[in-house]
Protein backbone atom coordinates (compact mmCIF):
# COMPACT_ATOMS: atom_id res chain seq x y z
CA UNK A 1 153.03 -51.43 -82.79
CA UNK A 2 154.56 -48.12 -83.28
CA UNK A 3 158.08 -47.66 -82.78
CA UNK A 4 159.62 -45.81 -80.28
CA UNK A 5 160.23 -41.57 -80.53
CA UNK A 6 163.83 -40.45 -80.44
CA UNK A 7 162.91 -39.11 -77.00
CA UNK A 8 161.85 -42.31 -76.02
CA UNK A 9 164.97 -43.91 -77.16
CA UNK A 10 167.01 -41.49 -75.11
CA UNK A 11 164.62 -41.99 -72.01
CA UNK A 12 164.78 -46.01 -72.06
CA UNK A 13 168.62 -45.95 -73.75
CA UNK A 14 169.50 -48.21 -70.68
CA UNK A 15 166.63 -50.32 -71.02
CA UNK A 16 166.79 -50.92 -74.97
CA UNK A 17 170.64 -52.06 -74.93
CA UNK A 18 169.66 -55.05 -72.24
CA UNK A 19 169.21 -58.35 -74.81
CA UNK A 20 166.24 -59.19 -72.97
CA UNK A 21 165.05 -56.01 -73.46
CA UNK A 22 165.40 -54.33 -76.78
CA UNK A 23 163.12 -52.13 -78.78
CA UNK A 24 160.85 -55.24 -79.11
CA UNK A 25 160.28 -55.14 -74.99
CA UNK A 26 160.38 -51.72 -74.43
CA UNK A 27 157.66 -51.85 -77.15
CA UNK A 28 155.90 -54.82 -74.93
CA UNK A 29 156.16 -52.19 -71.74
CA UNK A 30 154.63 -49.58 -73.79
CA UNK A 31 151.45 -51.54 -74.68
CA UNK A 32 150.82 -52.83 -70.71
CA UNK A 33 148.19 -51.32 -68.88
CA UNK A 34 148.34 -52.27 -65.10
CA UNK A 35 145.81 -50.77 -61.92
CA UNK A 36 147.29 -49.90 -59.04
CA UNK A 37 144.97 -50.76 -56.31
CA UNK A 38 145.81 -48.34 -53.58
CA UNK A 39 148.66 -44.81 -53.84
CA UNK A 40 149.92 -45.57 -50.28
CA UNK A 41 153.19 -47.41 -49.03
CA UNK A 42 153.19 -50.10 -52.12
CA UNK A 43 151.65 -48.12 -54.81
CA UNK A 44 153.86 -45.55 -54.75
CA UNK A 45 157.66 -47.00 -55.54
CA UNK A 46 155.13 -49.52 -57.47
CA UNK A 47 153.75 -46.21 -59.54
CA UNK A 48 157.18 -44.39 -59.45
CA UNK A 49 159.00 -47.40 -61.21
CA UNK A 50 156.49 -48.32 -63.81
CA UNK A 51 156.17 -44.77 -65.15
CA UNK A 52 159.72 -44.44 -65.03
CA UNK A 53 159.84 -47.42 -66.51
CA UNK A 54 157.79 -46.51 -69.65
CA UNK A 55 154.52 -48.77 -68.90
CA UNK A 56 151.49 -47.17 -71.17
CA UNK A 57 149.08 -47.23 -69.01
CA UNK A 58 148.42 -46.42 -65.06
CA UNK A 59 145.18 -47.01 -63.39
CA UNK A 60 144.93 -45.74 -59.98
CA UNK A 61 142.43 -46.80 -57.46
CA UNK A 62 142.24 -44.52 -54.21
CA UNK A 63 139.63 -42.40 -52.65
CA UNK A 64 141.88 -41.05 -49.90
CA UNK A 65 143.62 -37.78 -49.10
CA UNK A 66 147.43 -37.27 -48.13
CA UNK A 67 148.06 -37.15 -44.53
CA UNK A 68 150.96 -35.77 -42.61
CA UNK A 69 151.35 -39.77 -41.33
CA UNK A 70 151.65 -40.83 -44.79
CA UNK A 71 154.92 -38.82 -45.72
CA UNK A 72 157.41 -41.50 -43.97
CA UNK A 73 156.77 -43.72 -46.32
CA UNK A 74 154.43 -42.64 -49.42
CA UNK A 75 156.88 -41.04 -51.98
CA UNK A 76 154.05 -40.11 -53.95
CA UNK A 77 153.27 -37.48 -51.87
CA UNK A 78 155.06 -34.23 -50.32
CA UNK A 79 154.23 -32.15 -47.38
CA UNK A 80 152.27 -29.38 -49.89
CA UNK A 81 150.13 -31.92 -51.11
CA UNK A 82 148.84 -32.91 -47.55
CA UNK A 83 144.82 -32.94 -47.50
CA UNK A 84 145.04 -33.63 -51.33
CA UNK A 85 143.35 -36.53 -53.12
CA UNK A 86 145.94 -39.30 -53.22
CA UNK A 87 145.08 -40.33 -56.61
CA UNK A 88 145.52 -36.14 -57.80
CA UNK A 89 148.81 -36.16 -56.11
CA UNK A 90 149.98 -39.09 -57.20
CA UNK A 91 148.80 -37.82 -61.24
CA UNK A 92 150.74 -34.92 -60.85
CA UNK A 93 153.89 -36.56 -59.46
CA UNK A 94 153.74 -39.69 -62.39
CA UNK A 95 152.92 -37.62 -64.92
CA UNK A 96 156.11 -34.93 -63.93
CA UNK A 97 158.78 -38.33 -63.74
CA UNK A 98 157.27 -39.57 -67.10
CA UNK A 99 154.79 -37.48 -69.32
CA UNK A 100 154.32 -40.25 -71.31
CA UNK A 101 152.46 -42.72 -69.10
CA UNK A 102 148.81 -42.26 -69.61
CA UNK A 103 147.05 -42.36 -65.89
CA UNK A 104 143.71 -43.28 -65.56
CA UNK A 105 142.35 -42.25 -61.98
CA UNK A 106 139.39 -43.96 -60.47
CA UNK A 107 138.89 -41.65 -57.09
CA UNK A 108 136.26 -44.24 -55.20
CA UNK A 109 136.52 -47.20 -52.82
CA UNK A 110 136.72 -50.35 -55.07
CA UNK A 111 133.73 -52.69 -54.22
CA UNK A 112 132.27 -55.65 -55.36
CA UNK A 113 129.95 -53.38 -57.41
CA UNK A 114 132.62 -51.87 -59.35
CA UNK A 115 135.46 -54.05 -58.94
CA UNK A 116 134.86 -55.92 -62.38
CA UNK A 117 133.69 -52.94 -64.57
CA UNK A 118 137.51 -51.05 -63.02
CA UNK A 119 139.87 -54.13 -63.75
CA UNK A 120 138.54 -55.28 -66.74
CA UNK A 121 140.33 -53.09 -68.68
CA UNK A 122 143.83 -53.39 -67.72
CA UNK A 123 146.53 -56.10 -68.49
CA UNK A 124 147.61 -56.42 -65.01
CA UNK A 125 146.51 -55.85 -61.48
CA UNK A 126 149.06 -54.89 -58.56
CA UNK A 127 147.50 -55.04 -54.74
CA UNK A 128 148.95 -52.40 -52.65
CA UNK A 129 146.43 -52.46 -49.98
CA UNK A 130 146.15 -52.59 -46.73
CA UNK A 131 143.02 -54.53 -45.63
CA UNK A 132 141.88 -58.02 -45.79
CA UNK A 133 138.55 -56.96 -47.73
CA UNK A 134 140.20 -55.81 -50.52
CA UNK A 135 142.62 -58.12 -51.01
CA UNK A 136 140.24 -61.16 -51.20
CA UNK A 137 138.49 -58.90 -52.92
CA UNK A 138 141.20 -57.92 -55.62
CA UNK A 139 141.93 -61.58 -55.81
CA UNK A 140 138.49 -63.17 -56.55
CA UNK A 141 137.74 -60.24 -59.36
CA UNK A 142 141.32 -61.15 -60.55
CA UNK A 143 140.50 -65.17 -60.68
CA UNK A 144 137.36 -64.07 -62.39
CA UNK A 145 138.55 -61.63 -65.06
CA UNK A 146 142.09 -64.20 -65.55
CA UNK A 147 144.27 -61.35 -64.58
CA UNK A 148 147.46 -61.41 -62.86
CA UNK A 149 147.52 -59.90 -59.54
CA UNK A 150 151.05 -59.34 -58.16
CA UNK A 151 150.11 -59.00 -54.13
CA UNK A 152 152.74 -57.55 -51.82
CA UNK A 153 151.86 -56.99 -48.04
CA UNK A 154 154.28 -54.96 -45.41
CA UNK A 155 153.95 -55.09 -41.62
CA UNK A 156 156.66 -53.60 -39.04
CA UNK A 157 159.77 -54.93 -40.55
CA UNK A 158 158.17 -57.46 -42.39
CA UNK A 159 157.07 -57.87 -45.95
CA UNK A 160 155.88 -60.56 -48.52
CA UNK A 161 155.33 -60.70 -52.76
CA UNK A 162 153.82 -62.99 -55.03
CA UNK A 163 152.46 -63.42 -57.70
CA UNK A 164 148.50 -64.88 -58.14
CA UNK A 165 147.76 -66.43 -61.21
CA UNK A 166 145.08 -69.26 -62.01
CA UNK A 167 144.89 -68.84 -65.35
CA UNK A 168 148.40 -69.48 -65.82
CA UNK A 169 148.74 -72.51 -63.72
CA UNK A 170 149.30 -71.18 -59.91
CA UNK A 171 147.88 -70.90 -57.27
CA UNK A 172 145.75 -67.58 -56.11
CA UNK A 173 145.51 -65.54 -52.53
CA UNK A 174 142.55 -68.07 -51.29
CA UNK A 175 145.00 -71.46 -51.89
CA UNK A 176 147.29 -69.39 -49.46
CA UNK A 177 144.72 -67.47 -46.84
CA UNK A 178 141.53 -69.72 -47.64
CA UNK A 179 140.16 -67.92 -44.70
CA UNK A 180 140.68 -63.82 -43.18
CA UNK A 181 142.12 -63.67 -39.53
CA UNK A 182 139.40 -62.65 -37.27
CA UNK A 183 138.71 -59.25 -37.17
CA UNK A 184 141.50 -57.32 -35.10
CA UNK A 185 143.64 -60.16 -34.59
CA UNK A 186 146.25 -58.90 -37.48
CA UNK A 187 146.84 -54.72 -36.33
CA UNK A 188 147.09 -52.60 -39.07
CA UNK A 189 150.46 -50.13 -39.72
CA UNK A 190 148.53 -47.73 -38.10
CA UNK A 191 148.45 -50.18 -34.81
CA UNK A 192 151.47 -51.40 -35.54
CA UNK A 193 153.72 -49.56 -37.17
CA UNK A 194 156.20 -50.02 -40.12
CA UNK A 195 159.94 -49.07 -41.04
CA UNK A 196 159.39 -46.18 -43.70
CA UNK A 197 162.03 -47.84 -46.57
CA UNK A 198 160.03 -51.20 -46.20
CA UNK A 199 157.34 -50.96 -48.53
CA UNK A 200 160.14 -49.31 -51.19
CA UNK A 201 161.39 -52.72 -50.94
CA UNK A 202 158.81 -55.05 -51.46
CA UNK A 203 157.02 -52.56 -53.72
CA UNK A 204 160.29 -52.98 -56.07
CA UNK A 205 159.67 -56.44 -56.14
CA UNK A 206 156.17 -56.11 -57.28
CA UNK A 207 157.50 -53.49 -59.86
CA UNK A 208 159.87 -55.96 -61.01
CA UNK A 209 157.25 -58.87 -60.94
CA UNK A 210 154.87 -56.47 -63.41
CA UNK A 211 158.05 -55.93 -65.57
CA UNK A 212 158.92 -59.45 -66.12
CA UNK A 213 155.31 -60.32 -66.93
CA UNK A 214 154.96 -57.34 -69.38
CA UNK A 215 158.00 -58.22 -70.78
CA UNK A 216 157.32 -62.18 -71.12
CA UNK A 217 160.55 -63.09 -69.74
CA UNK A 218 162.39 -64.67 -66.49
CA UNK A 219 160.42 -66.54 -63.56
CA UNK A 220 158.30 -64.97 -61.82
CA UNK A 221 157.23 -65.28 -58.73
CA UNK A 222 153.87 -67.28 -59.36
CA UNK A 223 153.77 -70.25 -56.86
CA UNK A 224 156.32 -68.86 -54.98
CA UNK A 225 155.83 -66.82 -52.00
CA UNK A 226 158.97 -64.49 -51.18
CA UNK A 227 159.73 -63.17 -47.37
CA UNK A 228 161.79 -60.46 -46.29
CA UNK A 229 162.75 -59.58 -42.93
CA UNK A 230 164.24 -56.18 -42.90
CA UNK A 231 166.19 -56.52 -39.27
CA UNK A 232 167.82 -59.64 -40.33
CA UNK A 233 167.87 -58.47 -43.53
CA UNK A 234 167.47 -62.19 -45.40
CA UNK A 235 165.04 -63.56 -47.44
CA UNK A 236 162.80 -67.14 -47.31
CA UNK A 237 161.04 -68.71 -50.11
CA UNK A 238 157.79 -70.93 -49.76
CA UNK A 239 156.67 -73.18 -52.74
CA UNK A 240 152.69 -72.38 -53.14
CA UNK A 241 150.75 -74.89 -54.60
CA UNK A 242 146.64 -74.52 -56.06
CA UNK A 243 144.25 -75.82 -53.93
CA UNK A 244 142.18 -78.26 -55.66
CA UNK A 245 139.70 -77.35 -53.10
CA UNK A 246 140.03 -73.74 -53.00
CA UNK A 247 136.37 -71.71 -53.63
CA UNK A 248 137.66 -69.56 -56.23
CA UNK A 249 140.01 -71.25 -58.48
CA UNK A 250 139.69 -74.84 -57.41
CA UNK A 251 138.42 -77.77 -59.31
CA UNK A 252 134.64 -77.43 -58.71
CA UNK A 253 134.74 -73.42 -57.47
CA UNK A 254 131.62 -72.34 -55.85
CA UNK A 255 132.51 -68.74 -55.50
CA UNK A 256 131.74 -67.45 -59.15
CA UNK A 257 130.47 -64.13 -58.47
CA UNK A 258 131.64 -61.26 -56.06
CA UNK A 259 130.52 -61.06 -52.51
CA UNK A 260 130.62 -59.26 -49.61
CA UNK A 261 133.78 -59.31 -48.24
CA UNK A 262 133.04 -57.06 -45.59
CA UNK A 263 130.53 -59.52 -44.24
CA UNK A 264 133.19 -62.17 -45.25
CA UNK A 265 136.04 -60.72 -43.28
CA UNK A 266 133.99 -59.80 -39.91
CA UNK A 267 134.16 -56.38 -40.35
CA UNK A 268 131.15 -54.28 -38.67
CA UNK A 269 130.71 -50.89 -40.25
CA UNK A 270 130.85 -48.48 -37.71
CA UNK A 271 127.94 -46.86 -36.42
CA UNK A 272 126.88 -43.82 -38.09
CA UNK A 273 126.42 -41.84 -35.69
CA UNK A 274 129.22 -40.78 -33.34
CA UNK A 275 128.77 -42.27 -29.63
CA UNK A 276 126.15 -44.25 -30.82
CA UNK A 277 127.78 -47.31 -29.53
CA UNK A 278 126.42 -48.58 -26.00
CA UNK A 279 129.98 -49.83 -25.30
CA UNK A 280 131.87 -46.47 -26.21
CA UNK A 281 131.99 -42.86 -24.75
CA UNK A 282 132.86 -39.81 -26.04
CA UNK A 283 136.20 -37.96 -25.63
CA UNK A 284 134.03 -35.18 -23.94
CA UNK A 285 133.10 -38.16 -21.41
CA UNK A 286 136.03 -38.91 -20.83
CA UNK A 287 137.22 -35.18 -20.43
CA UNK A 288 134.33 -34.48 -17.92
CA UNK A 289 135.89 -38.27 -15.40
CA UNK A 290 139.02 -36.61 -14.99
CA UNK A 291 137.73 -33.25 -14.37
CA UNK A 292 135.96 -34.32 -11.81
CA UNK A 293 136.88 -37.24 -9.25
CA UNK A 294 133.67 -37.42 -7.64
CA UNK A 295 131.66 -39.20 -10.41
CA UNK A 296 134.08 -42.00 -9.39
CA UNK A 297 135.35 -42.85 -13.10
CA UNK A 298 138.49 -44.28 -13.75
CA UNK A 299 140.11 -43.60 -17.03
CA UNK A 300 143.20 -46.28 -17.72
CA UNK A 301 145.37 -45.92 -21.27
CA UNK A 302 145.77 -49.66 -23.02
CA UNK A 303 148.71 -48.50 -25.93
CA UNK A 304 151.70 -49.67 -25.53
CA UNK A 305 154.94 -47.54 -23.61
CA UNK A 306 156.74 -46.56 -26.93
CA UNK A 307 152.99 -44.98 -27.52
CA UNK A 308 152.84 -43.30 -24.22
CA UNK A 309 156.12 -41.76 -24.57
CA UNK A 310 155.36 -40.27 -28.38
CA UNK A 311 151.64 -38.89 -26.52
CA UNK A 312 149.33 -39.20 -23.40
CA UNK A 313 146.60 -37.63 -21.77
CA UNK A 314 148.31 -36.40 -17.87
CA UNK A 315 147.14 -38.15 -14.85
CA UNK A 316 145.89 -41.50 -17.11
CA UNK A 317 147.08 -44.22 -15.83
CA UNK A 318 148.34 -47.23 -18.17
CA UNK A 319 148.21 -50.77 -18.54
CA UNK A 320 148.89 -52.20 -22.18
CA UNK A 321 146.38 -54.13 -23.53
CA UNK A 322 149.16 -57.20 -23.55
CA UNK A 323 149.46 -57.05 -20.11
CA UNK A 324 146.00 -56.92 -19.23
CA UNK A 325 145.77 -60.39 -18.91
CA UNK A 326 148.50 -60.57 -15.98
CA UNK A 327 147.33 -56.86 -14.47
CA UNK A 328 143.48 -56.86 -14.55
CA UNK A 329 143.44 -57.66 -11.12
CA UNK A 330 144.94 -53.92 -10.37
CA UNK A 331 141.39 -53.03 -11.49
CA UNK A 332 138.64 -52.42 -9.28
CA UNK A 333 135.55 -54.29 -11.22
CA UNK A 334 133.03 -52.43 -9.35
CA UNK A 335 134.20 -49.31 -10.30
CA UNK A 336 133.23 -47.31 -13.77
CA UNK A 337 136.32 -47.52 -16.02
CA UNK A 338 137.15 -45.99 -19.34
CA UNK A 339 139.42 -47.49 -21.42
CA UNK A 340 141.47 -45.21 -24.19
CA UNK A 341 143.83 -46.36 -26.98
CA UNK A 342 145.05 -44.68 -29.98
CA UNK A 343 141.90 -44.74 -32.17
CA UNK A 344 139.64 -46.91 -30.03
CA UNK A 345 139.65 -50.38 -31.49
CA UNK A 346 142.45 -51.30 -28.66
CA UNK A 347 140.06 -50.26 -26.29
CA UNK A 348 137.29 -52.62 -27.62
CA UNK A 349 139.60 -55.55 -27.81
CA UNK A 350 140.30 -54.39 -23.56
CA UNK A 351 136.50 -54.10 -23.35
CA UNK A 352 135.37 -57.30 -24.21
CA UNK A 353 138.30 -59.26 -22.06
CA UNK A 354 137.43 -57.19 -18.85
CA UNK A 355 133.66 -58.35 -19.88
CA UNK A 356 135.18 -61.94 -19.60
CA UNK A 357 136.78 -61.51 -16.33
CA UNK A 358 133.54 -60.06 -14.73
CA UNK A 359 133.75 -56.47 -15.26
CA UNK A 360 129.90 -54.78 -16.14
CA UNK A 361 130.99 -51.53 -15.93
CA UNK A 362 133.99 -50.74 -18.95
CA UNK A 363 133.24 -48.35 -21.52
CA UNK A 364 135.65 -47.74 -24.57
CA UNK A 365 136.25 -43.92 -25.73
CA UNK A 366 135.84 -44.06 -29.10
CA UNK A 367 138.27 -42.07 -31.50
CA UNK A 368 141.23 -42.54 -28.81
CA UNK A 369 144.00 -39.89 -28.41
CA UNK A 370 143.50 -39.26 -31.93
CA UNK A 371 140.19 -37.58 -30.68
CA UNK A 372 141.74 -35.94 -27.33
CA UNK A 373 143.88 -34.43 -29.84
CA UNK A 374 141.63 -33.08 -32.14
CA UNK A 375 139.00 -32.29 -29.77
CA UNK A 376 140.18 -31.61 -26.46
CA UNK A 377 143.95 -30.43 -26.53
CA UNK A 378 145.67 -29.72 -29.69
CA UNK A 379 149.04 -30.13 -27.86
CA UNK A 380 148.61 -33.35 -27.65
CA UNK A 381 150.92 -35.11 -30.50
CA UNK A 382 148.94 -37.10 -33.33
CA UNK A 383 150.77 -39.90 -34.45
């Protein structure tokens, strides 16, 4: 192992004069290669502190461009690199904090056709994602390959960390979720929301968790699963434990090659072509019921009020999809109705509980206000 430049010394000065540090760690750091699954929320204090940090090599995975409703949170990223490749930006922003960190991007959506052939080569894995496809996906490559995958998930004000580690006697993401929520039960950050500093915080702690590994030193957070509630502002510790019985990593696994986890998780791929979707209608559609009363159509928003207020069609009535249980009876169910959400997965979810209660005649319009606004009436806010 090399030793360190004089430039290097000056950059890690205040790592190399910790004791459990040193020249011998910092030359540890150096030789760790870790993939970043995902430059969003996590991967990009997760990216920020590693390079800074002096870790050899980067991989990251992402086949997504910057949006304008990424800047709250993704410090990769700044407003001139919006419509950018995420992986580009986040090159050009690692490489000007720390020219030394070698960054390996892989620009593509990480499948079970290419998950083993990407991770492979690195030392450790970090999960930044936001889906539940890639994480069991990330985690069964990870049991297979004997790689540490430090998994961090963020919701609202909400986060959790851990570390997943077979090989080196815990317990892995399966032991803890054996099974995915049904599809559209958990909202995603774009549903939901979350508070812009939290995935700095949890990301930290996955920065820290790589660190530690690299570095061979401290307890990490393998069978240990850390919460943190940002409004109370305290965090709770759970003691995981390996599932004998778990499909991946148990005693007799029966998982021992990569799946679909699409299939796995529920998740229908959209059709391909726009509309095609008996159940859905088309902005335009939904345009033409309010334009004219006489085809009879009502059109009813499901978001939520703190929605509304940030951007709504005029004239559209609404009637959150949590209180459509108590208020479906203000409904006429022999009357056409269109129900609109933010992106039009809301909508389905309304859909298919008016179905329940009786109502034949529902139709969801697919893309949401996101589509008013991009189709109909750019005034309208995107969010």
């Amino acid at each position: 192992m090399t030793d360190l430049t004089n430039e290097e010394i000056r950059r890690y000065s205040r790592h190399l004069i910790l004791p459990e540090v040193g020249l011998a760690g910092q030359k540890k750091i150096r030789s760790t290669s870790v993939l970043c699954i995902g430059a969003g929320g996590l991967g990009s204090p997760i990216a920020m502190y590693l390079a800074a940090a002096g870790i050899g090599k980067l991989g990251i995975v992402d086949f997504d461009t910057v949006d304008h409703s990424n800047l709250q949170r993704q410090i990769l990223h700044a407003d001139a690199d919006v419509g950018v490749s995420k992986a580009d930006s986040a090159k050009a922003t690692i490489n000007a904090l720390n020219p030394n960190v070698e960054v390996v991007l892989h620009k593509t959506r990480i499948s079970s056709d290419n998950a083993l052939d990407i991770i492979r080569p690195y030392d450790i894995v970090v999960d930044g994602t936001d889906n539940f496809p890639t994480r069991y996906l990330t985690n069964d490559a990870c049991v297979l390959l004997k790689k540490p995958n430090v998994y961090g998930s963020i919701f609202r004000f909400e986060g959790q960390a851990s570390v997943f580690a077979p090989h080196l006697g815990g317990p892995c993401y399966r032991c803890l979720y054996p099974e995915p929520p049904p599809p559209g039960m958990v909202p995603s950050c774009a549903e939901g929301g979350v508070l812009g500093v939290l995935p700095g915080i949890i990301g930290c702690i996955q920065a820290t968790e790589i660190l530690k590994l690299a570095l061979g030193k401290g307890t990490s957070l393998i069978g240990r699963l850390l919460l943190f509630n940002a409004l109370d502002m305290k965090f709770r510790e759970l003691k995981l434990r390996r599932d004998p019985k778990c499909p991946v990593c148990g005693d007799h696994p029966t998982v021992k090659e990569l799946i679909d986890y699409e299939m796995f998780c529920g998740v229908v791929p959209e059709p391909v072509v726009a509309g095609s979707n008996p159940d859905e209608v088309t902005v335009q559609q939904m345009k033409a019921a309010l334009d004219d009363p006489k085809l009879g159509i009502k059109v009813v928003d499901v978001r939520d009020p703190d929605e509304h207020e940030i951007a709504h069609v005029e004239g559209v009535p609404q009637i959150p999809l949590g209180s459509l249980p108590q208020r479906f009876t203000e409904l006429d169910p022999n009357t056409q109705i269109y129900l609109h959400c933010k992106s039009g997965k809301r909508s389905m979810k309304a859909l298919e509980f008016l179905r329940q209660q009786g109502f034949k005649y529902v139709k969801s319009v697919k893309g949401g206000i996101s589509a008013w606004s991009d189709e109909i009436d750019h005034g309208v806010p995107k969010y």
